[in-house]
PDB file of N, CA and C in Angstrom:
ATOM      1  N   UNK A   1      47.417 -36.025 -18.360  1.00  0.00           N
ATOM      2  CA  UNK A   1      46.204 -36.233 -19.102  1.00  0.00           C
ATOM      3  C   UNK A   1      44.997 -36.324 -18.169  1.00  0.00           C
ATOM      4  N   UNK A   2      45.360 -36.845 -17.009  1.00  0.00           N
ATOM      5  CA  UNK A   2      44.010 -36.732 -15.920  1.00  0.00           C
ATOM      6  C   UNK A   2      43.565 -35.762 -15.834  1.00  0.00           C
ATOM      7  N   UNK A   3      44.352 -34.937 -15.246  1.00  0.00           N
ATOM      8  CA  UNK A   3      44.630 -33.533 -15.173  1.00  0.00           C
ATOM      9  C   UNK A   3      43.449 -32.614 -15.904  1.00  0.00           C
ATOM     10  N   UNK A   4      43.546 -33.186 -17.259  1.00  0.00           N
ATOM     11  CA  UNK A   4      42.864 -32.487 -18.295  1.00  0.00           C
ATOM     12  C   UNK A   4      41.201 -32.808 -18.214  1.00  0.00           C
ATOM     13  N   UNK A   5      40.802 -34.446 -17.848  1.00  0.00           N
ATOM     14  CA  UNK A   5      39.948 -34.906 -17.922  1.00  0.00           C
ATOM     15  C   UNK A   5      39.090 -34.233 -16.806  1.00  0.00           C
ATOM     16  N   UNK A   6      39.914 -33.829 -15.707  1.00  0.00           N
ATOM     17  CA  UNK A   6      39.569 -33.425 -14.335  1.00  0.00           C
ATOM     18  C   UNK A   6      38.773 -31.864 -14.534  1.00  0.00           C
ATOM     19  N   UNK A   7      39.729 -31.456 -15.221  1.00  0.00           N
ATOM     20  CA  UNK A   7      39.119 -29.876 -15.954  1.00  0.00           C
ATOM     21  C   UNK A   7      37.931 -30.143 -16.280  1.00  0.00           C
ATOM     22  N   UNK A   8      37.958 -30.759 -17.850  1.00  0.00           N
ATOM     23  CA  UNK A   8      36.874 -30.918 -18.671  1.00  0.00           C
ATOM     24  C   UNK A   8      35.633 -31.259 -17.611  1.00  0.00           C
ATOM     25  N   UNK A   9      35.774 -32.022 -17.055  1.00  0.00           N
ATOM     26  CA  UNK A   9      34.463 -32.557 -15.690  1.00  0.00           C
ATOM     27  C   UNK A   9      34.176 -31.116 -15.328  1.00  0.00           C
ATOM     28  N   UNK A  10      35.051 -30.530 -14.572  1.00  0.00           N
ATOM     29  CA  UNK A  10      34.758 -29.288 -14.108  1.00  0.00           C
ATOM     30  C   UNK A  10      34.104 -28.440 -14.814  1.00  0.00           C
ATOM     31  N   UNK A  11      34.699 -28.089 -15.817  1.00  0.00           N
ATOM     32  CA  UNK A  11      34.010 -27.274 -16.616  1.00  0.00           C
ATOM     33  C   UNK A  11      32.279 -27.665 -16.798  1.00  0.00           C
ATOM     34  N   UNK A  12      32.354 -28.932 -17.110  1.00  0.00           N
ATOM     35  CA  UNK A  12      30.992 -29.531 -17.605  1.00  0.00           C
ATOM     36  C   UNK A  12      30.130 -29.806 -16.152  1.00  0.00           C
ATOM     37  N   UNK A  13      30.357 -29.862 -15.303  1.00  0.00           N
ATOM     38  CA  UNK A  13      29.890 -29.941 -14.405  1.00  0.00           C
ATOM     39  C   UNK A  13      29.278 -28.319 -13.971  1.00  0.00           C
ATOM     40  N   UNK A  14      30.442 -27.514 -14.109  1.00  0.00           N
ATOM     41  CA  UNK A  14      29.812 -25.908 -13.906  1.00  0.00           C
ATOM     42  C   UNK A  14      29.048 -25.274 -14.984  1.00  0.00           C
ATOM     43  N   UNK A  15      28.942 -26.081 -16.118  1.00  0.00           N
ATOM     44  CA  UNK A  15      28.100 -25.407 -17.315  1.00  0.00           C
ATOM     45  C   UNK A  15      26.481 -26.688 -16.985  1.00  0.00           C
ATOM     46  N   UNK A  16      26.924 -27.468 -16.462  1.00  0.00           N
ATOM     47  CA  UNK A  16      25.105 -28.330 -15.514  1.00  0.00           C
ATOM     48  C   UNK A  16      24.906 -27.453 -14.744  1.00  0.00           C
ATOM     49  N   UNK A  17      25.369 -27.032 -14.248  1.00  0.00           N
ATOM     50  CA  UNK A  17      25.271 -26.491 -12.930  1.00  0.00           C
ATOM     51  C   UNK A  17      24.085 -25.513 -12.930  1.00  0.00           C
ATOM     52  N   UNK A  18      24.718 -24.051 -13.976  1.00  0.00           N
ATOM     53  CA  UNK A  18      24.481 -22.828 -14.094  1.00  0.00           C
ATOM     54  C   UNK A  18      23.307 -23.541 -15.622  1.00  0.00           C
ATOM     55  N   UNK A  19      23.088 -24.095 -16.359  1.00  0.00           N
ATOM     56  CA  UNK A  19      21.729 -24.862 -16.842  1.00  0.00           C
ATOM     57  C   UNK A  19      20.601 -24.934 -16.126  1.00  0.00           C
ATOM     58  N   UNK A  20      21.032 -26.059 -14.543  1.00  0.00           N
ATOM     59  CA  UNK A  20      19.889 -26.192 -13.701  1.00  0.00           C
ATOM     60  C   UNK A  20      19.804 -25.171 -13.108  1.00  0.00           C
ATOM     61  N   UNK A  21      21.155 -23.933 -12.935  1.00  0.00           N
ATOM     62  CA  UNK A  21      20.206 -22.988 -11.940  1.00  0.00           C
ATOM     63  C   UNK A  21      19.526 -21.796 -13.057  1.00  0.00           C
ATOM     64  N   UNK A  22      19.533 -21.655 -14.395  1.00  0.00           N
ATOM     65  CA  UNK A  22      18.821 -20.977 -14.897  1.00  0.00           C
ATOM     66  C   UNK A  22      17.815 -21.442 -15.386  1.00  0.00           C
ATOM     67  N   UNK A  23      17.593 -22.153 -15.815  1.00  0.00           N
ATOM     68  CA  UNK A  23      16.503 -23.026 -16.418  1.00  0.00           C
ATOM     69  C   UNK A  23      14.605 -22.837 -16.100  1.00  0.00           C
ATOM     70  N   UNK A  24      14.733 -22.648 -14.610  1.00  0.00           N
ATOM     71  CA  UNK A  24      13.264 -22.446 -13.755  1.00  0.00           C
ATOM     72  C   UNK A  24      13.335 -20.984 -14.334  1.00  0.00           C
ATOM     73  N   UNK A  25      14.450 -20.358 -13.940  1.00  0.00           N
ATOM     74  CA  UNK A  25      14.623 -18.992 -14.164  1.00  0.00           C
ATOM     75  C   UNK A  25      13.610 -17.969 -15.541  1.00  0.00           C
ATOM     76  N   UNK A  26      14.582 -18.953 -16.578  1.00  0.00           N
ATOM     77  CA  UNK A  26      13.921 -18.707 -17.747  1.00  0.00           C
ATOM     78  C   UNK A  26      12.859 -19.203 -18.221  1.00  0.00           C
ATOM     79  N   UNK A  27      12.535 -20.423 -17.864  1.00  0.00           N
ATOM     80  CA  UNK A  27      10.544 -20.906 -17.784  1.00  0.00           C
ATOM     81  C   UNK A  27       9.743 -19.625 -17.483  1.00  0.00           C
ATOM     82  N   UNK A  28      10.437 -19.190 -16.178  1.00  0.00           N
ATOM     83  CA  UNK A  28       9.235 -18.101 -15.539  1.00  0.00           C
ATOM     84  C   UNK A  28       9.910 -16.924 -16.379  1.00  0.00           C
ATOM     85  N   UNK A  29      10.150 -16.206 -16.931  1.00  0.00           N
ATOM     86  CA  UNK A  29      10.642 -15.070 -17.443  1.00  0.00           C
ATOM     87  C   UNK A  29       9.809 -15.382 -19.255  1.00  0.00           C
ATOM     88  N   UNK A  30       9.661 -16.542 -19.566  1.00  0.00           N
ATOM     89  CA  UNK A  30       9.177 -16.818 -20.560  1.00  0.00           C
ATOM     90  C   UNK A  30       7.255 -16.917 -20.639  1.00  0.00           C
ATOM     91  N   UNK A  31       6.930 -16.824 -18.983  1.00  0.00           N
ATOM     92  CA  UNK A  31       5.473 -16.853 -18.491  1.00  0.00           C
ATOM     93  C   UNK A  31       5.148 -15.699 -18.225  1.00  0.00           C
ATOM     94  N   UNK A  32       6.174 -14.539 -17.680  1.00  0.00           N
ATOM     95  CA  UNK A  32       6.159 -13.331 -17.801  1.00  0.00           C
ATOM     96  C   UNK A  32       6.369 -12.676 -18.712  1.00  0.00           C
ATOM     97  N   UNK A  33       6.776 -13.152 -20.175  1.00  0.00           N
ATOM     98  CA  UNK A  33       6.653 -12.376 -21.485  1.00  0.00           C
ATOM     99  C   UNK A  33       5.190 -12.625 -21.740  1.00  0.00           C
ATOM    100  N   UNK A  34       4.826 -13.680 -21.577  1.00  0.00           N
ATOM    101  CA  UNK A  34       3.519 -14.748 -22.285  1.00  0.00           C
ATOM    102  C   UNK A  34       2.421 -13.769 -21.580  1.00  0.00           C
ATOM    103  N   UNK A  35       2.289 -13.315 -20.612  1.00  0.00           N
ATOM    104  CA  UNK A  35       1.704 -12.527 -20.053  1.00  0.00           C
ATOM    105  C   UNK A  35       1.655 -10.991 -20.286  1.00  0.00           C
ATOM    106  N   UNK A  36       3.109 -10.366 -20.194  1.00  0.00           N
ATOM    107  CA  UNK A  36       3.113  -9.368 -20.632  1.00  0.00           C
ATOM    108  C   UNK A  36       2.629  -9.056 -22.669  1.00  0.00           C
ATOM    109  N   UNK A  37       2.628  -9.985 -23.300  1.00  0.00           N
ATOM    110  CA  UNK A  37       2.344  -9.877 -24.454  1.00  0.00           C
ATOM    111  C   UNK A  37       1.102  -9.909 -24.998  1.00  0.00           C
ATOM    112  N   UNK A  38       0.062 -10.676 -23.061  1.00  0.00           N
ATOM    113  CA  UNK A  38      -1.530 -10.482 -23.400  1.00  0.00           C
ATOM    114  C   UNK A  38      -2.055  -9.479 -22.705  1.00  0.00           C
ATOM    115  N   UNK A  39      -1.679  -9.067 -21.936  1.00  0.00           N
ATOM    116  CA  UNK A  39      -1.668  -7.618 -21.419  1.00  0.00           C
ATOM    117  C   UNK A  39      -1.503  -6.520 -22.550  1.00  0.00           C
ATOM    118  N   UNK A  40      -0.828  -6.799 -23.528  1.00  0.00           N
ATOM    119  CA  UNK A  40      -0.400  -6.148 -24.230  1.00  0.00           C
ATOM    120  C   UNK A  40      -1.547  -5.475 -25.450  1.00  0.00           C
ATOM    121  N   UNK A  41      -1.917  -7.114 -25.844  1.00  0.00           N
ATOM    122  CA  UNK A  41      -3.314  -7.149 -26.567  1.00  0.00           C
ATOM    123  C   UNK A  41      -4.586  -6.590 -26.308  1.00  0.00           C
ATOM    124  N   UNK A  42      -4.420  -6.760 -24.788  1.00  0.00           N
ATOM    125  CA  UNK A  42      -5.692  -6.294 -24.333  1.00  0.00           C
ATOM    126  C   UNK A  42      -5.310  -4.315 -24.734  1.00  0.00           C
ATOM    127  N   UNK A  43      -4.394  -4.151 -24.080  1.00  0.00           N
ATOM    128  CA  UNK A  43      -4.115  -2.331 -23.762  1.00  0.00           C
ATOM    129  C   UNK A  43      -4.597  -1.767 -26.024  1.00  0.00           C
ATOM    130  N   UNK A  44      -4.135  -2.497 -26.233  1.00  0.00           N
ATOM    131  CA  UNK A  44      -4.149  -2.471 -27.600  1.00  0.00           C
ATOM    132  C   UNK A  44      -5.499  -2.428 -28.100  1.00  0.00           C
ATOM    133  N   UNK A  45      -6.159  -3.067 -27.785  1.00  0.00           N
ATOM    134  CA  UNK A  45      -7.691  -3.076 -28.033  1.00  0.00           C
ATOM    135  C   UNK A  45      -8.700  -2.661 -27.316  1.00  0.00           C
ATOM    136  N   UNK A  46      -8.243  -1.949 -26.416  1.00  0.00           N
ATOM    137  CA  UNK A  46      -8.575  -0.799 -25.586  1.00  0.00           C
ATOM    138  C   UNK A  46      -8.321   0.097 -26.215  1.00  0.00           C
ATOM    139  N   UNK A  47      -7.296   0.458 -26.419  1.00  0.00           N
ATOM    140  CA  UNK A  47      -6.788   2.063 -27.231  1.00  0.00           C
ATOM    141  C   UNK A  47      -7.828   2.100 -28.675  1.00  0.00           C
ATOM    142  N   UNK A  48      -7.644   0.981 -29.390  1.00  0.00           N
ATOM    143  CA  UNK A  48      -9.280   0.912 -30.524  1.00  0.00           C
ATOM    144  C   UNK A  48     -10.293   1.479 -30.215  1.00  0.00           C
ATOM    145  N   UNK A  49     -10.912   0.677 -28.992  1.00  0.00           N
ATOM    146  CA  UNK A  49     -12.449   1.087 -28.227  1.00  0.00           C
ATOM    147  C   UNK A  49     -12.375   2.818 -28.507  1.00  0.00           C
ATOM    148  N   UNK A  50     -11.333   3.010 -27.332  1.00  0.00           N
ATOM    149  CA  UNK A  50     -10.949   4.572 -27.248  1.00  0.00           C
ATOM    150  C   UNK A  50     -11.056   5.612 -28.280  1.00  0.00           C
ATOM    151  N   UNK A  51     -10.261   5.018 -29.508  1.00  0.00           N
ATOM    152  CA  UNK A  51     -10.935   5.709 -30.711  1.00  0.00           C
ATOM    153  C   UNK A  51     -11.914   5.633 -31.545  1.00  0.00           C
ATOM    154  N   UNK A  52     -12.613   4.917 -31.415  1.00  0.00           N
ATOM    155  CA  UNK A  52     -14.154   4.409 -31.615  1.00  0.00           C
ATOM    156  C   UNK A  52     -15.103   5.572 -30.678  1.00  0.00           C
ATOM    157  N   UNK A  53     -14.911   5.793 -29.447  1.00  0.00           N
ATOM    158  CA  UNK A  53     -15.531   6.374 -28.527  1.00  0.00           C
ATOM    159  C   UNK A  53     -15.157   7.589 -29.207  1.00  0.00           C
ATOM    160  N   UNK A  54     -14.317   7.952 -29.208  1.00  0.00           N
ATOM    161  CA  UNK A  54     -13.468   9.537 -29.466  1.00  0.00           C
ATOM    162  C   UNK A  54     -14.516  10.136 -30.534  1.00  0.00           C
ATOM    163  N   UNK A  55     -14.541   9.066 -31.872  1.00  0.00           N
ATOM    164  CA  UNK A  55     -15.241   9.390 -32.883  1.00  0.00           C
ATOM    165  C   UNK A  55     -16.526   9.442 -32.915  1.00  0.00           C
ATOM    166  N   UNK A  56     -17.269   8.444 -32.060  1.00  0.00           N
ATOM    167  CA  UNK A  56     -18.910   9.051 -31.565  1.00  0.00           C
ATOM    168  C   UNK A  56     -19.140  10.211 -31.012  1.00  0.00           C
ATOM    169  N   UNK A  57     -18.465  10.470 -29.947  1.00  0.00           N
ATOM    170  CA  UNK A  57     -18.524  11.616 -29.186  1.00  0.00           C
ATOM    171  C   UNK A  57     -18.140  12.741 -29.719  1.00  0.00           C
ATOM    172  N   UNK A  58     -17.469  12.873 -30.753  1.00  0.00           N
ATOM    173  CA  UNK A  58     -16.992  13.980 -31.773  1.00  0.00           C
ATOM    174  C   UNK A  58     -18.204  14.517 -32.911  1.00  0.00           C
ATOM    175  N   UNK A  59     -18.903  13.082 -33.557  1.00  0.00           N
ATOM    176  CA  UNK A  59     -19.903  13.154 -33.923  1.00  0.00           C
ATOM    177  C   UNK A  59     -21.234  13.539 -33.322  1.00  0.00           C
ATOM    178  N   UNK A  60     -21.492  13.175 -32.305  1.00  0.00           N
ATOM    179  CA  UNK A  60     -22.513  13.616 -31.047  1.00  0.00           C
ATOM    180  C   UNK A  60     -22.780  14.906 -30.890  1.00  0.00           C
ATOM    181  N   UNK A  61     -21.054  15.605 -30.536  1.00  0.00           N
ATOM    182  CA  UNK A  61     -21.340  16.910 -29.987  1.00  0.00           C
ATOM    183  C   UNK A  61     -21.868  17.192 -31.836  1.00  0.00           C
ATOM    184  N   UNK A  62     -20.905  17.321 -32.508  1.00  0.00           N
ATOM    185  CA  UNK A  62     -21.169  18.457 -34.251  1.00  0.00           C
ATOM    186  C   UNK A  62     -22.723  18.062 -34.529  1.00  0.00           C
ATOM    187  N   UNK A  63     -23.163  17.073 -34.250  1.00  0.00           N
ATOM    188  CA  UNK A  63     -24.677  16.926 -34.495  1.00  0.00           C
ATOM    189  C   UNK A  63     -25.687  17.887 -33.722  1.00  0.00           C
ATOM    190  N   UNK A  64     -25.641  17.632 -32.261  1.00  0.00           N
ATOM    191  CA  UNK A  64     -26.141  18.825 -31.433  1.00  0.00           C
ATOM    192  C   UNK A  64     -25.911  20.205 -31.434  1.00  0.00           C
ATOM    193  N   UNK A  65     -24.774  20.708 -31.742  1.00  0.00           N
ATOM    194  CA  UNK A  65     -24.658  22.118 -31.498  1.00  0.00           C
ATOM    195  C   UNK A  65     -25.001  22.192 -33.238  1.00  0.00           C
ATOM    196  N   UNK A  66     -24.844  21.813 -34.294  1.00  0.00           N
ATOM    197  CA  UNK A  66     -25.767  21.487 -35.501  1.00  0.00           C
ATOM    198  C   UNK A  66     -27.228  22.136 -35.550  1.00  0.00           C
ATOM    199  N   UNK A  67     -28.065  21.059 -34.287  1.00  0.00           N
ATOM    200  CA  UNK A  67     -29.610  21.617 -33.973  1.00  0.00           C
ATOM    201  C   UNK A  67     -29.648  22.779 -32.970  1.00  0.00           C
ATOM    202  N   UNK A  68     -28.716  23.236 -32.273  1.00  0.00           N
ATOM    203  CA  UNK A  68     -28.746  24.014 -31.356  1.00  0.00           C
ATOM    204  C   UNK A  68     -28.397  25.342 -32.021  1.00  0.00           C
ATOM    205  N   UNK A  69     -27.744  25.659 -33.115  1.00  0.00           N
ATOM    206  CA  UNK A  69     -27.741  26.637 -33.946  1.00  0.00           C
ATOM    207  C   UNK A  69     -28.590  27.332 -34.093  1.00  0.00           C
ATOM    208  N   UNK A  70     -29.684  26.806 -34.769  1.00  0.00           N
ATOM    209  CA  UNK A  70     -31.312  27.709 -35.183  1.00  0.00           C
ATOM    210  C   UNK A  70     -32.062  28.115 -34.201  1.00  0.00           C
ATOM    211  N   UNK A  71     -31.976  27.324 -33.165  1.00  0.00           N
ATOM    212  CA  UNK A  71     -32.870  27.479 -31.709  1.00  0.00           C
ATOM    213  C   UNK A  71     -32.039  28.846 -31.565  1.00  0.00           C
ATOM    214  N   UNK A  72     -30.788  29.039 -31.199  1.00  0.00           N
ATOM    215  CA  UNK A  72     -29.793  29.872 -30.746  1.00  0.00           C
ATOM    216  C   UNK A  72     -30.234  31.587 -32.032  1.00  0.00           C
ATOM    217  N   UNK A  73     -30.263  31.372 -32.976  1.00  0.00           N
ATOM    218  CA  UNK A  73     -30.457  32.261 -34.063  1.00  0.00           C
ATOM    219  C   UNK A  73     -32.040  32.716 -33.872  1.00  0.00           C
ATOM    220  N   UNK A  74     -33.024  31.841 -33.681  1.00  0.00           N
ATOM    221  CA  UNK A  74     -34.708  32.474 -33.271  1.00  0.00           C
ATOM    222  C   UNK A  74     -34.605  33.049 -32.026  1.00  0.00           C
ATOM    223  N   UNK A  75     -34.076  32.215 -30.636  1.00  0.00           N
ATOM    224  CA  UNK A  75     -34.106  32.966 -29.527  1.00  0.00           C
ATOM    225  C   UNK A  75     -33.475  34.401 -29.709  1.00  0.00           C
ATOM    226  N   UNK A  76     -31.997  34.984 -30.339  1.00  0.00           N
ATOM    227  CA  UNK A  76     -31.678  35.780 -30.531  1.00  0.00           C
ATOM    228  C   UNK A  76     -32.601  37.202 -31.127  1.00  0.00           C
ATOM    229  N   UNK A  77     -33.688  36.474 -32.043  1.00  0.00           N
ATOM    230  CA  UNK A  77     -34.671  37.669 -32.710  1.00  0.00           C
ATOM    231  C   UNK A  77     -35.312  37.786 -31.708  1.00  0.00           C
ATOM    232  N   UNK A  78     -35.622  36.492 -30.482  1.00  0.00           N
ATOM    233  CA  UNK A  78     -36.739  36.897 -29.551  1.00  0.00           C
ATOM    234  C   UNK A  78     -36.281  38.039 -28.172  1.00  0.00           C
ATOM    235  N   UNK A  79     -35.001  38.394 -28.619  1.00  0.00           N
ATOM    236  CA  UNK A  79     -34.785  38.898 -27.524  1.00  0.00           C
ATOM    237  C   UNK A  79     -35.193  40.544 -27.640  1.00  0.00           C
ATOM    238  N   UNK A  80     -35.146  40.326 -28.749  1.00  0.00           N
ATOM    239  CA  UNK A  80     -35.724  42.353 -29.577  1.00  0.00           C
ATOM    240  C   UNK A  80     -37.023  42.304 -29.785  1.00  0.00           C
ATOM    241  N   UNK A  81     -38.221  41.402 -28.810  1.00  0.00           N
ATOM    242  CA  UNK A  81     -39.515  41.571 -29.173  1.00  0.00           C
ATOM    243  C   UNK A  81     -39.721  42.599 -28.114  1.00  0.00           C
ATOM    244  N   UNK A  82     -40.747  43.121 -28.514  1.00  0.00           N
ATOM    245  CA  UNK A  82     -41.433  44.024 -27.286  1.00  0.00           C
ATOM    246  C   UNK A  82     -42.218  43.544 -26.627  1.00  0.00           C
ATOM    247  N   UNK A  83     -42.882  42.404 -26.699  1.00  0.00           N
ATOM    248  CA  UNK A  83     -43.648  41.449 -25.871  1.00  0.00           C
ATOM    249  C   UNK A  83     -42.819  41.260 -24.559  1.00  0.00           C
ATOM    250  N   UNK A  84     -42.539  41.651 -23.085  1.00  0.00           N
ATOM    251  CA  UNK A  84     -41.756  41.427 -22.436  1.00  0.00           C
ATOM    252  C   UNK A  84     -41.941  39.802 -22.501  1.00  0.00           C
ATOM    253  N   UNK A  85     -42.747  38.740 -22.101  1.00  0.00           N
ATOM    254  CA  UNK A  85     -42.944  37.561 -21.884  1.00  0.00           C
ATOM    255  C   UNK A  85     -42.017  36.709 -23.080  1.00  0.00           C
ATOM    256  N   UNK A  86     -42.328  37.320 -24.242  1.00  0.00           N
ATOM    257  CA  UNK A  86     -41.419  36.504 -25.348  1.00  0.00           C
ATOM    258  C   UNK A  86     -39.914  36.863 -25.150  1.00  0.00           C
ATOM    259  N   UNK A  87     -39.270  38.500 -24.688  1.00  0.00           N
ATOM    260  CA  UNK A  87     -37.837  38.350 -24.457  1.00  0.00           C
ATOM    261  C   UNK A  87     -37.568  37.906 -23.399  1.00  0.00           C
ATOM    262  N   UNK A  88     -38.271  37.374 -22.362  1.00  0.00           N
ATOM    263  CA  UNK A  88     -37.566  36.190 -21.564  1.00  0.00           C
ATOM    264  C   UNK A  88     -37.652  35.128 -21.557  1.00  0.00           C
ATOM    265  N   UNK A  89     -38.767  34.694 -23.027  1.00  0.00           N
ATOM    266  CA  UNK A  89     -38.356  33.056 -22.868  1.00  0.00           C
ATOM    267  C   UNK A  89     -37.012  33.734 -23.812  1.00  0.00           C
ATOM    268  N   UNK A  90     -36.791  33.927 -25.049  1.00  0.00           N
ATOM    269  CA  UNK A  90     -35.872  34.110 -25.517  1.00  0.00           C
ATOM    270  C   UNK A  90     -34.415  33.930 -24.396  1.00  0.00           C
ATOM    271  N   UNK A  91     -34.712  34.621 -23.725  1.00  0.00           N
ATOM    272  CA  UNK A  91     -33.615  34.846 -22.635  1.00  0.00           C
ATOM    273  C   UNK A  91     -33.133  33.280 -22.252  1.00  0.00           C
ATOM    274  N   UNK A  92     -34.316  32.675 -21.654  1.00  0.00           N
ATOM    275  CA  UNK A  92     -34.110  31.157 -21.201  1.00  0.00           C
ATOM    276  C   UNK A  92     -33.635  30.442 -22.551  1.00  0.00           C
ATOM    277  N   UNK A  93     -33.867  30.692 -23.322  1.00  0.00           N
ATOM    278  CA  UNK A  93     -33.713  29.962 -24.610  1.00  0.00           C
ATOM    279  C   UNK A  93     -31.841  30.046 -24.552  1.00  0.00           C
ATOM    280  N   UNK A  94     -31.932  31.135 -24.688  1.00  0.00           N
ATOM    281  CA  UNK A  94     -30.368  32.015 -24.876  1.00  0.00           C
ATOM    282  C   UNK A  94     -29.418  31.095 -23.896  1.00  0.00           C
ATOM    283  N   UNK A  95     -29.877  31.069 -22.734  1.00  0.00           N
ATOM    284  CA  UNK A  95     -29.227  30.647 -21.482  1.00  0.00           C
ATOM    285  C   UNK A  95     -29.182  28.905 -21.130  1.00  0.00           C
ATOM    286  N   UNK A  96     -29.878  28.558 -21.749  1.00  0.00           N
ATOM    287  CA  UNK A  96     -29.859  27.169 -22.243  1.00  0.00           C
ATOM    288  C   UNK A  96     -29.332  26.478 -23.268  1.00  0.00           C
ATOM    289  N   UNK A  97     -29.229  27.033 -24.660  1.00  0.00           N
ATOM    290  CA  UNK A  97     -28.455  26.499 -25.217  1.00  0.00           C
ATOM    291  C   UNK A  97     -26.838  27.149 -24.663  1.00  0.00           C
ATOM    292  N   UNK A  98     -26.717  28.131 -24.409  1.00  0.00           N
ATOM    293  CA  UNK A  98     -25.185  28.399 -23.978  1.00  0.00           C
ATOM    294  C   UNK A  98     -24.704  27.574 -23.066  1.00  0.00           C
ATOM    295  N   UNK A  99     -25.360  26.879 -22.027  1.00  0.00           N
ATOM    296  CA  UNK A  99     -25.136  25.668 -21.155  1.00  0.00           C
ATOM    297  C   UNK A  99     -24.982  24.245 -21.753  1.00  0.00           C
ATOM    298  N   UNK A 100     -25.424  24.588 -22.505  1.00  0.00           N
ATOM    299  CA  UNK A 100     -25.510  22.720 -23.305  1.00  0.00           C
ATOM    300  C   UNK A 100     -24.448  22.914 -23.963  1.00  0.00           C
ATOM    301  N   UNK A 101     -24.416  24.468 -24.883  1.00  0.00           N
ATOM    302  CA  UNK A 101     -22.754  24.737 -25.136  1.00  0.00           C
ATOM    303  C   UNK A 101     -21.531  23.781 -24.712  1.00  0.00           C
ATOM    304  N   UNK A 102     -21.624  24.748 -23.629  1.00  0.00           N
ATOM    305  CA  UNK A 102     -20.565  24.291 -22.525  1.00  0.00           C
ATOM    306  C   UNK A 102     -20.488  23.261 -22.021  1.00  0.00           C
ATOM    307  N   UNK A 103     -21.637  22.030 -21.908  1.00  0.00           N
ATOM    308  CA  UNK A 103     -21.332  20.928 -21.670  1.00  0.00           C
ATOM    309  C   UNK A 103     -20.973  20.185 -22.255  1.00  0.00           C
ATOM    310  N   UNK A 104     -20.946  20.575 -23.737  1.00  0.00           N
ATOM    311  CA  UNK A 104     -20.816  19.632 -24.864  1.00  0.00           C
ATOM    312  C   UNK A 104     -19.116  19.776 -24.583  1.00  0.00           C
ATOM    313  N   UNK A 105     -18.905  21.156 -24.401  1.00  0.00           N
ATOM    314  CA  UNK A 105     -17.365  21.438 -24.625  1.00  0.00           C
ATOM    315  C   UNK A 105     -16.401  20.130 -23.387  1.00  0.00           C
ATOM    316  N   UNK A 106     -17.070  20.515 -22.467  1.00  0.00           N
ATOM    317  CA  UNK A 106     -16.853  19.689 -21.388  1.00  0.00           C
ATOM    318  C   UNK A 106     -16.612  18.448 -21.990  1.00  0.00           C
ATOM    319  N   UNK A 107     -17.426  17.573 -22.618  1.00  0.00           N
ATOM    320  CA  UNK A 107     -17.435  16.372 -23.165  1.00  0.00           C
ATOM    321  C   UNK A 107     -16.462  16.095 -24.080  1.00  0.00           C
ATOM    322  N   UNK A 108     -15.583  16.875 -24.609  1.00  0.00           N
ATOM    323  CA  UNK A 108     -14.444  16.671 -25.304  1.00  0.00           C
ATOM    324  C   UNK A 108     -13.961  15.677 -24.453  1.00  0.00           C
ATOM    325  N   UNK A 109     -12.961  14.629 -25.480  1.00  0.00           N
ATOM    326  CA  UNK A 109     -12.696  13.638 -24.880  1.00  0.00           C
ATOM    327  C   UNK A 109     -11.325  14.155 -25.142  1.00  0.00           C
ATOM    328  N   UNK A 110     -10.317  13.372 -24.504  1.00  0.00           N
ATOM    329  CA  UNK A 110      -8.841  13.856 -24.424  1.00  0.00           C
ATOM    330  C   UNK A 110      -8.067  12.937 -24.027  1.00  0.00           C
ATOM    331  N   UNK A 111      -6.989  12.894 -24.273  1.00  0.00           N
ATOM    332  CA  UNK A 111      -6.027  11.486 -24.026  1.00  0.00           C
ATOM    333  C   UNK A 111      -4.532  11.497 -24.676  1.00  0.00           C
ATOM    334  N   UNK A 112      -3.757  10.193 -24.540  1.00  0.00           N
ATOM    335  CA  UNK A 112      -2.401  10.567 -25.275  1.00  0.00           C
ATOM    336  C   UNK A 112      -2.636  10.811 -27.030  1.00  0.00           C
ATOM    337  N   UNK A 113      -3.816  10.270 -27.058  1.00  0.00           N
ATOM    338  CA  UNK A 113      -3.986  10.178 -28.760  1.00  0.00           C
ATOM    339  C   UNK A 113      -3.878  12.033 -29.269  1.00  0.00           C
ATOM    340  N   UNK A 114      -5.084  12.474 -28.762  1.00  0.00           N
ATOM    341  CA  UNK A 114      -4.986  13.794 -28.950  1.00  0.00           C
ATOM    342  C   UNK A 114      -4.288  14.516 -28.817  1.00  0.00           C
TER     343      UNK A 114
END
C-alpha cells in the first residue's frame, strides 16, 4: 500500500511539476495572442481605409477624364483649322490631355482586394 501512495506522490508531484513549468509558458503565449489579435484590428482597419481610398480615387479619376472629354473633342476640331497658330494649340491641347490620360491611368490603385 506504500508502494501505491509512493506512486500517487509521484505522479502528483510530476503533474506540479509540468503545471509550474508550463504555466509562465502559457501567460506569455496568451500575451502573444492578446497582441496578435490587436495587430489584427489594426490590419483590419487599415484594409477599410484602403477601400475608402480605392473608392475616392476611382471617383477622382471618372470625374476628370469626365471634364477632359470635351476639352479632348474641341481640341480635336482645332486640329483641322487652317489658322496654323490654332492647330497647334489644339495640338498642345491634344498632348495634354493624353498625359493627364495616362497619369490618371497610372493612379489606379491596386492591391490584394482587386
Amino acid at each position: 500500500m506504500q508502494g501505491l501512495w509512493c506512486a500517487l506522490a509521484g505522479v502528483a508531484a510530476g503533474v506540479l511539476g509540468a503545471f509550474l513549468w508550463f504555466r509562465p509558458r502559457l501567460a506569455a503565449q496568451r500575451g502573444e495572442a492578446a497582441t496578435l489579435r490587436a495587430r489584427l484590428a489594426e490590419l483590419s482597419a487599415a484594409r477599410g481605409q484602403l477601400a475608402e481610398l480605392r473608392q475616392q480615387v476611382s471617383t477622382l479619376r471618372h470625374d476628370v477624364r469626365g471634364v477632359l472629354s470635351p476639352a479632348l473633342l474641341v481640341a480635336d476640331g482645332l486640329l483641322n483649322h487652317a489658322e496654323p497658330k490654332v492647330k497647334r494649340a489644339g495640338e498642345v491641347i491634344v498632348r495634354t490631355v493624353e498625359r493627364t490620360s495616362e497619369r490618371l491611368a497610372e493612379l489606379k490603385v491596386t492591391g490584394p482586394d482587386k
